[in-house]
PDB file of N, CA and C in Angstrom:
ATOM      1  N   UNK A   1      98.586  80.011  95.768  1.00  0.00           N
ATOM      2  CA  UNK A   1      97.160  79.942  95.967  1.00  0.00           C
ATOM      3  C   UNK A   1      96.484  80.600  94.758  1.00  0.00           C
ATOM      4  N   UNK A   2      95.378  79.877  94.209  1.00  0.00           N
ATOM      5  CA  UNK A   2      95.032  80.276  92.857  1.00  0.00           C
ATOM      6  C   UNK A   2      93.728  81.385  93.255  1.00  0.00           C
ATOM      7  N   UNK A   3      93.069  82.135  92.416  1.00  0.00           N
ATOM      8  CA  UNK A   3      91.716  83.612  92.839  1.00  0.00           C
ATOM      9  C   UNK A   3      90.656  82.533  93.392  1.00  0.00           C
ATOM     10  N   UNK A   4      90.855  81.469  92.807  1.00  0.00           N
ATOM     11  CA  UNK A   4      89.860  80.658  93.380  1.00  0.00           C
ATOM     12  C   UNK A   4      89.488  80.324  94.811  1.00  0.00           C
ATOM     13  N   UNK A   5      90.823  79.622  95.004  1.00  0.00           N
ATOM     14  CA  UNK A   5      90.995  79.456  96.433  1.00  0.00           C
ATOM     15  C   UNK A   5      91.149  80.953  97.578  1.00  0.00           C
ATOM     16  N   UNK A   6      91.486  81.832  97.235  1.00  0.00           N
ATOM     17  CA  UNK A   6      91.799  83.081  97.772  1.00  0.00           C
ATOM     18  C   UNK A   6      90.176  83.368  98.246  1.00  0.00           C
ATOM     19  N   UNK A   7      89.077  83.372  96.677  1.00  0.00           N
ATOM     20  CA  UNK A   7      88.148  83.961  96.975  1.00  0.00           C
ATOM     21  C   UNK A   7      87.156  83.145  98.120  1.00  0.00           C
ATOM     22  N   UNK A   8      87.519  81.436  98.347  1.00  0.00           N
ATOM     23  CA  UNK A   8      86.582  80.907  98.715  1.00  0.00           C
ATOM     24  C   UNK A   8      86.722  81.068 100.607  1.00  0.00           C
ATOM     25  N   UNK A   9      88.338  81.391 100.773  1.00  0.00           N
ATOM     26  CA  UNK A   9      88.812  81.029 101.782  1.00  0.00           C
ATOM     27  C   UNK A   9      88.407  82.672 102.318  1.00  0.00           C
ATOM     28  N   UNK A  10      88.360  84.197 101.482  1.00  0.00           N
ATOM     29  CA  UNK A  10      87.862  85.225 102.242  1.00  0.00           C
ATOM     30  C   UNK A  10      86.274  85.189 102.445  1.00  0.00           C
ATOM     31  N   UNK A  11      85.567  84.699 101.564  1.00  0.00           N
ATOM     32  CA  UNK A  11      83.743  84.134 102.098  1.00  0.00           C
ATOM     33  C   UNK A  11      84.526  82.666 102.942  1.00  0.00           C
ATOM     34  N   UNK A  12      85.059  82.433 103.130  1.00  0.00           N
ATOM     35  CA  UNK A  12      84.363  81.531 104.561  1.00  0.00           C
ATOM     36  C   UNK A  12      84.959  82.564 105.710  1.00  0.00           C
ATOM     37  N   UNK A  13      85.956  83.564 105.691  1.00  0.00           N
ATOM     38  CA  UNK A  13      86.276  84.318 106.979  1.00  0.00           C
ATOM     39  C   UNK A  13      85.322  84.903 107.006  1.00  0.00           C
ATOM     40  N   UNK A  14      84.691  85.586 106.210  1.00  0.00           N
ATOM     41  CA  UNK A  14      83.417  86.765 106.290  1.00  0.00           C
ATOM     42  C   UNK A  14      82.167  86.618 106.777  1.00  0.00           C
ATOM     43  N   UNK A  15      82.154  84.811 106.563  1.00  0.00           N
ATOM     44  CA  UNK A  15      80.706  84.044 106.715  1.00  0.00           C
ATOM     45  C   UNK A  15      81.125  83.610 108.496  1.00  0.00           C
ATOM     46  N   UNK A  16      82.434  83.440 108.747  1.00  0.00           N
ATOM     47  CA  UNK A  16      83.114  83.392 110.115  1.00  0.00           C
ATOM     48  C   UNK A  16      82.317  84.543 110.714  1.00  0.00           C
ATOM     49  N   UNK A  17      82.730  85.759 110.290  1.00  0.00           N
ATOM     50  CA  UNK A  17      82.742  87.573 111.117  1.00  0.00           C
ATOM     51  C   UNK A  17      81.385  88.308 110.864  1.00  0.00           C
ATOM     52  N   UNK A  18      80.406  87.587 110.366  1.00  0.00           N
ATOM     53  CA  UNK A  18      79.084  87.861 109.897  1.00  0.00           C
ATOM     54  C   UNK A  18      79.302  88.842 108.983  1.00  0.00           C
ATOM     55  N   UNK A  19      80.135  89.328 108.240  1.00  0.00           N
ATOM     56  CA  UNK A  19      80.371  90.156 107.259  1.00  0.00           C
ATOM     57  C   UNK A  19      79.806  89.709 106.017  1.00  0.00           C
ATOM     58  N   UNK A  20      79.877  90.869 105.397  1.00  0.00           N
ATOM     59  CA  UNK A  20      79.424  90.595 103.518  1.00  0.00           C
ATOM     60  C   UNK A  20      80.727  89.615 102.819  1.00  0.00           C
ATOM     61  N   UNK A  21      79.961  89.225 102.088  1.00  0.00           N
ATOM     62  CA  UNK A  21      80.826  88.356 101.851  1.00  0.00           C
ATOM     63  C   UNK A  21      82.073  89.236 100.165  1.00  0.00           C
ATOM     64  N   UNK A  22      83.098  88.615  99.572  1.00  0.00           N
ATOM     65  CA  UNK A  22      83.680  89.671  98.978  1.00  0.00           C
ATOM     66  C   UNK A  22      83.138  89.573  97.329  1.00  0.00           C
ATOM     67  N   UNK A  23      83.297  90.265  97.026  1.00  0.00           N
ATOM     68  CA  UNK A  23      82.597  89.640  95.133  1.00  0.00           C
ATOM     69  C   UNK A  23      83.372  88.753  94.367  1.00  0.00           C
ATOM     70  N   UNK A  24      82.455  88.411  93.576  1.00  0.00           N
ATOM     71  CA  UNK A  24      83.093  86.989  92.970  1.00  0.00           C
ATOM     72  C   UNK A  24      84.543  87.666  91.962  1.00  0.00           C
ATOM     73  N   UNK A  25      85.382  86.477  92.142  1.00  0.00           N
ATOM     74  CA  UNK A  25      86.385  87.553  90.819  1.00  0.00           C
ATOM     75  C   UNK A  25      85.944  87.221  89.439  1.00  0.00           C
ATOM     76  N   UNK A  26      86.065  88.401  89.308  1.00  0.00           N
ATOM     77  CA  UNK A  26      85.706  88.989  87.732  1.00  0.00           C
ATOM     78  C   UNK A  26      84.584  89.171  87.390  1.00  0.00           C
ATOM     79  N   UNK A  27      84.127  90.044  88.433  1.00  0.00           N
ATOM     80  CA  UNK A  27      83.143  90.669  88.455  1.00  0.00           C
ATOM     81  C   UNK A  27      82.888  92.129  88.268  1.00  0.00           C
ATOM     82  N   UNK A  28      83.691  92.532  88.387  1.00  0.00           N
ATOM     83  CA  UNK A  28      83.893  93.790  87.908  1.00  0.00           C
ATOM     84  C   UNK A  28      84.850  94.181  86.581  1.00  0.00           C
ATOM     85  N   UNK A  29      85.376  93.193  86.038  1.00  0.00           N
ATOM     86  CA  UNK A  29      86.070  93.240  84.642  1.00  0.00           C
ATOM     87  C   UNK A  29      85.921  94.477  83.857  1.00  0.00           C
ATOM     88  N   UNK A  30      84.620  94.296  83.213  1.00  0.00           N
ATOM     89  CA  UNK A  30      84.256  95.174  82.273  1.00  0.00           C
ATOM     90  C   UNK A  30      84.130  96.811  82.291  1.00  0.00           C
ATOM     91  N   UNK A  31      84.020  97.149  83.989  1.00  0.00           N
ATOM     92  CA  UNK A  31      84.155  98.476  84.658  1.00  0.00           C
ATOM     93  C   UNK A  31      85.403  99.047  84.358  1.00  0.00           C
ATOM     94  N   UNK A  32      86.531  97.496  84.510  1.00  0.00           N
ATOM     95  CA  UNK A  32      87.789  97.545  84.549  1.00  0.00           C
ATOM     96  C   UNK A  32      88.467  98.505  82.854  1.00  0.00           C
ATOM     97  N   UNK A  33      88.181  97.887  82.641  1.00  0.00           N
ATOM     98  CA  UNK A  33      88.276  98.313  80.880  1.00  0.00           C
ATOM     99  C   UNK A  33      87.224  98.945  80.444  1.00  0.00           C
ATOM    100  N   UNK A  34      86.427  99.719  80.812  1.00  0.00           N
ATOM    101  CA  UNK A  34      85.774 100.552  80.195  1.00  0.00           C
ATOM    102  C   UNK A  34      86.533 102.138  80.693  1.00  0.00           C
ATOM    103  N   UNK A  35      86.965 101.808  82.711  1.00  0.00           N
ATOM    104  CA  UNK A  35      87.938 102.924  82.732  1.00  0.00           C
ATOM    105  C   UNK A  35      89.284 102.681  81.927  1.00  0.00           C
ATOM    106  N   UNK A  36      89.526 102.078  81.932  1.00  0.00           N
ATOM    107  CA  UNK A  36      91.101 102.299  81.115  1.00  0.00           C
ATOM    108  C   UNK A  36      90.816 102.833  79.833  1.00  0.00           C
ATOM    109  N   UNK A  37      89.839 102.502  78.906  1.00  0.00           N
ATOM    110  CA  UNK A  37      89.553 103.263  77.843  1.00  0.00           C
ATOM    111  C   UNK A  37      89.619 104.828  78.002  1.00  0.00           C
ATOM    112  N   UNK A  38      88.318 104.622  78.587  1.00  0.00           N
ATOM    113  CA  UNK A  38      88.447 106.437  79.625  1.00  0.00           C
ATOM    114  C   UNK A  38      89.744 106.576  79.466  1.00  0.00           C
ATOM    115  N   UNK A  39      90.733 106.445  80.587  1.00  0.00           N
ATOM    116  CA  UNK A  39      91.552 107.428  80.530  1.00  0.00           C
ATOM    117  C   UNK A  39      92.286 107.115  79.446  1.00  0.00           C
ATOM    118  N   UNK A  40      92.416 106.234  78.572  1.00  0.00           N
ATOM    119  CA  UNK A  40      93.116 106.322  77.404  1.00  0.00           C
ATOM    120  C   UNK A  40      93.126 107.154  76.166  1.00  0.00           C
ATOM    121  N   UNK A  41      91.466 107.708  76.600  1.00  0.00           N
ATOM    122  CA  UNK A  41      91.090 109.105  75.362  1.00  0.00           C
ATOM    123  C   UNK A  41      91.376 109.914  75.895  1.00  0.00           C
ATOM    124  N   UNK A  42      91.215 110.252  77.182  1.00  0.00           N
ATOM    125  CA  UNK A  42      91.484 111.629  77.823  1.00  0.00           C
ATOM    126  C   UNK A  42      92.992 111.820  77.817  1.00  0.00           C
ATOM    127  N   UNK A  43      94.058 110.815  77.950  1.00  0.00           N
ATOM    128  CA  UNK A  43      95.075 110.936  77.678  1.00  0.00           C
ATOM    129  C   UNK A  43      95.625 111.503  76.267  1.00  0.00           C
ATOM    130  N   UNK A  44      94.814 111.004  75.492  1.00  0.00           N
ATOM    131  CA  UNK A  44      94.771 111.279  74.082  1.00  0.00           C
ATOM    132  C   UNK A  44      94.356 112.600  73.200  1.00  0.00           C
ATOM    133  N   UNK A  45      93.397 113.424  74.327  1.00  0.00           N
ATOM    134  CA  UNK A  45      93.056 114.512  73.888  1.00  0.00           C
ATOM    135  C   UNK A  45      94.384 115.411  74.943  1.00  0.00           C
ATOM    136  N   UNK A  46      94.324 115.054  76.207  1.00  0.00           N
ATOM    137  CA  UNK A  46      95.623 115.967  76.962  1.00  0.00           C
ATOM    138  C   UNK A  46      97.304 116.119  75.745  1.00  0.00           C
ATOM    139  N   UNK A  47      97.002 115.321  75.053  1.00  0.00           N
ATOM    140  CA  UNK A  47      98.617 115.261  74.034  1.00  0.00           C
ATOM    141  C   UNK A  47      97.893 115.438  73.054  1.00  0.00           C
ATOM    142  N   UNK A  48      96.713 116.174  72.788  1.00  0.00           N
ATOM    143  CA  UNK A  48      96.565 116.845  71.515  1.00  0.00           C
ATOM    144  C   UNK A  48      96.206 115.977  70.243  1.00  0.00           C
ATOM    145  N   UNK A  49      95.931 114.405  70.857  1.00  0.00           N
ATOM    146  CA  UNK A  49      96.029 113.454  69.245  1.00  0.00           C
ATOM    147  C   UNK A  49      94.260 113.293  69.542  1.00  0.00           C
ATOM    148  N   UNK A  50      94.605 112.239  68.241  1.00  0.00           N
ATOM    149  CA  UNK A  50      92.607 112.136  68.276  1.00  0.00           C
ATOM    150  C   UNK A  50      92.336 110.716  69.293  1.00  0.00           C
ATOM    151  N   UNK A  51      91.151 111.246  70.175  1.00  0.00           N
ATOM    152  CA  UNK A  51      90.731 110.420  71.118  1.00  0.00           C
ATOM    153  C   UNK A  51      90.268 108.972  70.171  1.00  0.00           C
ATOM    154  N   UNK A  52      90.022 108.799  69.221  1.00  0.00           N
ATOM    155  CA  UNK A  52      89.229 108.143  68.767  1.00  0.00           C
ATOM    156  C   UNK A  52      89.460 107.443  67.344  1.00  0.00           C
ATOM    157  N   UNK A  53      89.331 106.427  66.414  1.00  0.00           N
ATOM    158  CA  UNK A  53      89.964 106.045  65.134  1.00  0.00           C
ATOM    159  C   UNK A  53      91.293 106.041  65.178  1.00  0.00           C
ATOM    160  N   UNK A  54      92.213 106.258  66.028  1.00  0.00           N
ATOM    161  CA  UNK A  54      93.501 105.939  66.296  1.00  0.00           C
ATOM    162  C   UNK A  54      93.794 104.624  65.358  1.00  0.00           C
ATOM    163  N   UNK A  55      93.701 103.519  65.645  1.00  0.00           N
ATOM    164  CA  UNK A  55      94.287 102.324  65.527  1.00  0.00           C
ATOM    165  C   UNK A  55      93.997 101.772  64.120  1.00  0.00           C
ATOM    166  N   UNK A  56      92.501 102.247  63.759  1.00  0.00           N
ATOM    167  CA  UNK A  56      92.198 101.650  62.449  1.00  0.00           C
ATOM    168  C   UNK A  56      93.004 102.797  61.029  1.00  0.00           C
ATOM    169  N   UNK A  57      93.161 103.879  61.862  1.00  0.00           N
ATOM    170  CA  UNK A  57      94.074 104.955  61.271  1.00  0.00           C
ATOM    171  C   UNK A  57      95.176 104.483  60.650  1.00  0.00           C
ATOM    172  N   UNK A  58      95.920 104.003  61.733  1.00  0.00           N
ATOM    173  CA  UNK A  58      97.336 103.336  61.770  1.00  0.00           C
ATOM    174  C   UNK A  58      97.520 102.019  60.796  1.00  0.00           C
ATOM    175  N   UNK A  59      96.654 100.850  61.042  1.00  0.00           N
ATOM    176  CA  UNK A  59      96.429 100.102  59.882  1.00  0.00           C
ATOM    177  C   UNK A  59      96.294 100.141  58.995  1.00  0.00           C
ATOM    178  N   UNK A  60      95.212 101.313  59.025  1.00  0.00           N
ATOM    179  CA  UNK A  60      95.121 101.654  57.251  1.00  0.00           C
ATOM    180  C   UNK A  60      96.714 102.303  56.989  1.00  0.00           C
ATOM    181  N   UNK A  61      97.461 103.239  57.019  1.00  0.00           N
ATOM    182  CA  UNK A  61      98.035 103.231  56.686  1.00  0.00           C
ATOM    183  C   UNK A  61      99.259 102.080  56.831  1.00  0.00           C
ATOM    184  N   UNK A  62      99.396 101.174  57.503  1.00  0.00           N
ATOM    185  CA  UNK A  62     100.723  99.789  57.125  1.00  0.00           C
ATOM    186  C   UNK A  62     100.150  99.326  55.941  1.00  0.00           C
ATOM    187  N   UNK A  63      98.870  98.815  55.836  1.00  0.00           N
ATOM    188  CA  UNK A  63      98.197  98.134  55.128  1.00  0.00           C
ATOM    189  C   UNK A  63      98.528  98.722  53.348  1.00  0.00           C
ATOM    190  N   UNK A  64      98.197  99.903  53.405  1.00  0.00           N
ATOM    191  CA  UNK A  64      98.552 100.883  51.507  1.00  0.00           C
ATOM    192  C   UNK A  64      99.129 102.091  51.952  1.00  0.00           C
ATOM    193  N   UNK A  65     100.546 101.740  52.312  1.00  0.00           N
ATOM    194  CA  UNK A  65     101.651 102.888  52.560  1.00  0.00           C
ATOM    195  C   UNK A  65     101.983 103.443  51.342  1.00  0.00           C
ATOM    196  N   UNK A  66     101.365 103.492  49.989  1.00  0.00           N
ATOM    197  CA  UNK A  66     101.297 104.886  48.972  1.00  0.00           C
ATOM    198  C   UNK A  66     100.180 105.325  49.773  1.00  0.00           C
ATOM    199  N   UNK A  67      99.030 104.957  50.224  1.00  0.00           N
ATOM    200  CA  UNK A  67      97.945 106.292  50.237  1.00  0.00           C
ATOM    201  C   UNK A  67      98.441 107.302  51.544  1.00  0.00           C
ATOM    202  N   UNK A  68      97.923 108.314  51.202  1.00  0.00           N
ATOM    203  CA  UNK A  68      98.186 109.512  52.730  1.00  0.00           C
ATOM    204  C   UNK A  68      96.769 109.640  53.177  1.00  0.00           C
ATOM    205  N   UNK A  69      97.144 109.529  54.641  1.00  0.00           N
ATOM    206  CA  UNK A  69      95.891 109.386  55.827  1.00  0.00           C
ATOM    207  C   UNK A  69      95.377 111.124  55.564  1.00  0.00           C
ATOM    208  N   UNK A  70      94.013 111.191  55.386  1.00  0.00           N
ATOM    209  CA  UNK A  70      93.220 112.075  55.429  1.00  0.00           C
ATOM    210  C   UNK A  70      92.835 112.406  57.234  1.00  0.00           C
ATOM    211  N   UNK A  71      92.788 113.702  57.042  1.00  0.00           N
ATOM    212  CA  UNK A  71      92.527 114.057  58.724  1.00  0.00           C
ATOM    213  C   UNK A  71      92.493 114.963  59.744  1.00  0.00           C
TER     214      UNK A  71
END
């Protein structure tokens, strides 16, 4: 059964039980990944590294492995 069908078949039980009906999927996405960021810095400061410029850090250095990362 695809989110589609899942979602249409819990609004027709809800619309059955006079209930609210459930939210559309992917509707909350962006909440979704804005916490995971969250805890991905806070994870990041709990182990002492930098919450933040991580990744473009890292590139830069693959990218001109003579230069040394300032930091």
């Amino acid at each position: 059964m695809s989110i589609t069908q899942q979602y249409l078949l819990d609004a027709y039980r809800a619309q059955q039980l006079g209930r609210p009906g459930p939210p559309a999927p992917g509707a909350h996405d962006w909440q979704v990944v804005r916490e995971w960021r969250d805890h991905r810095q806070f994870r990041a400061v709990i182990a002492e590294r930098p919450a933040h410029g991580r990744l473009r850090r890292a590139l830069g250095r693959w990218l001109r492995p003579g230069r040394r990362a300032t930091g």
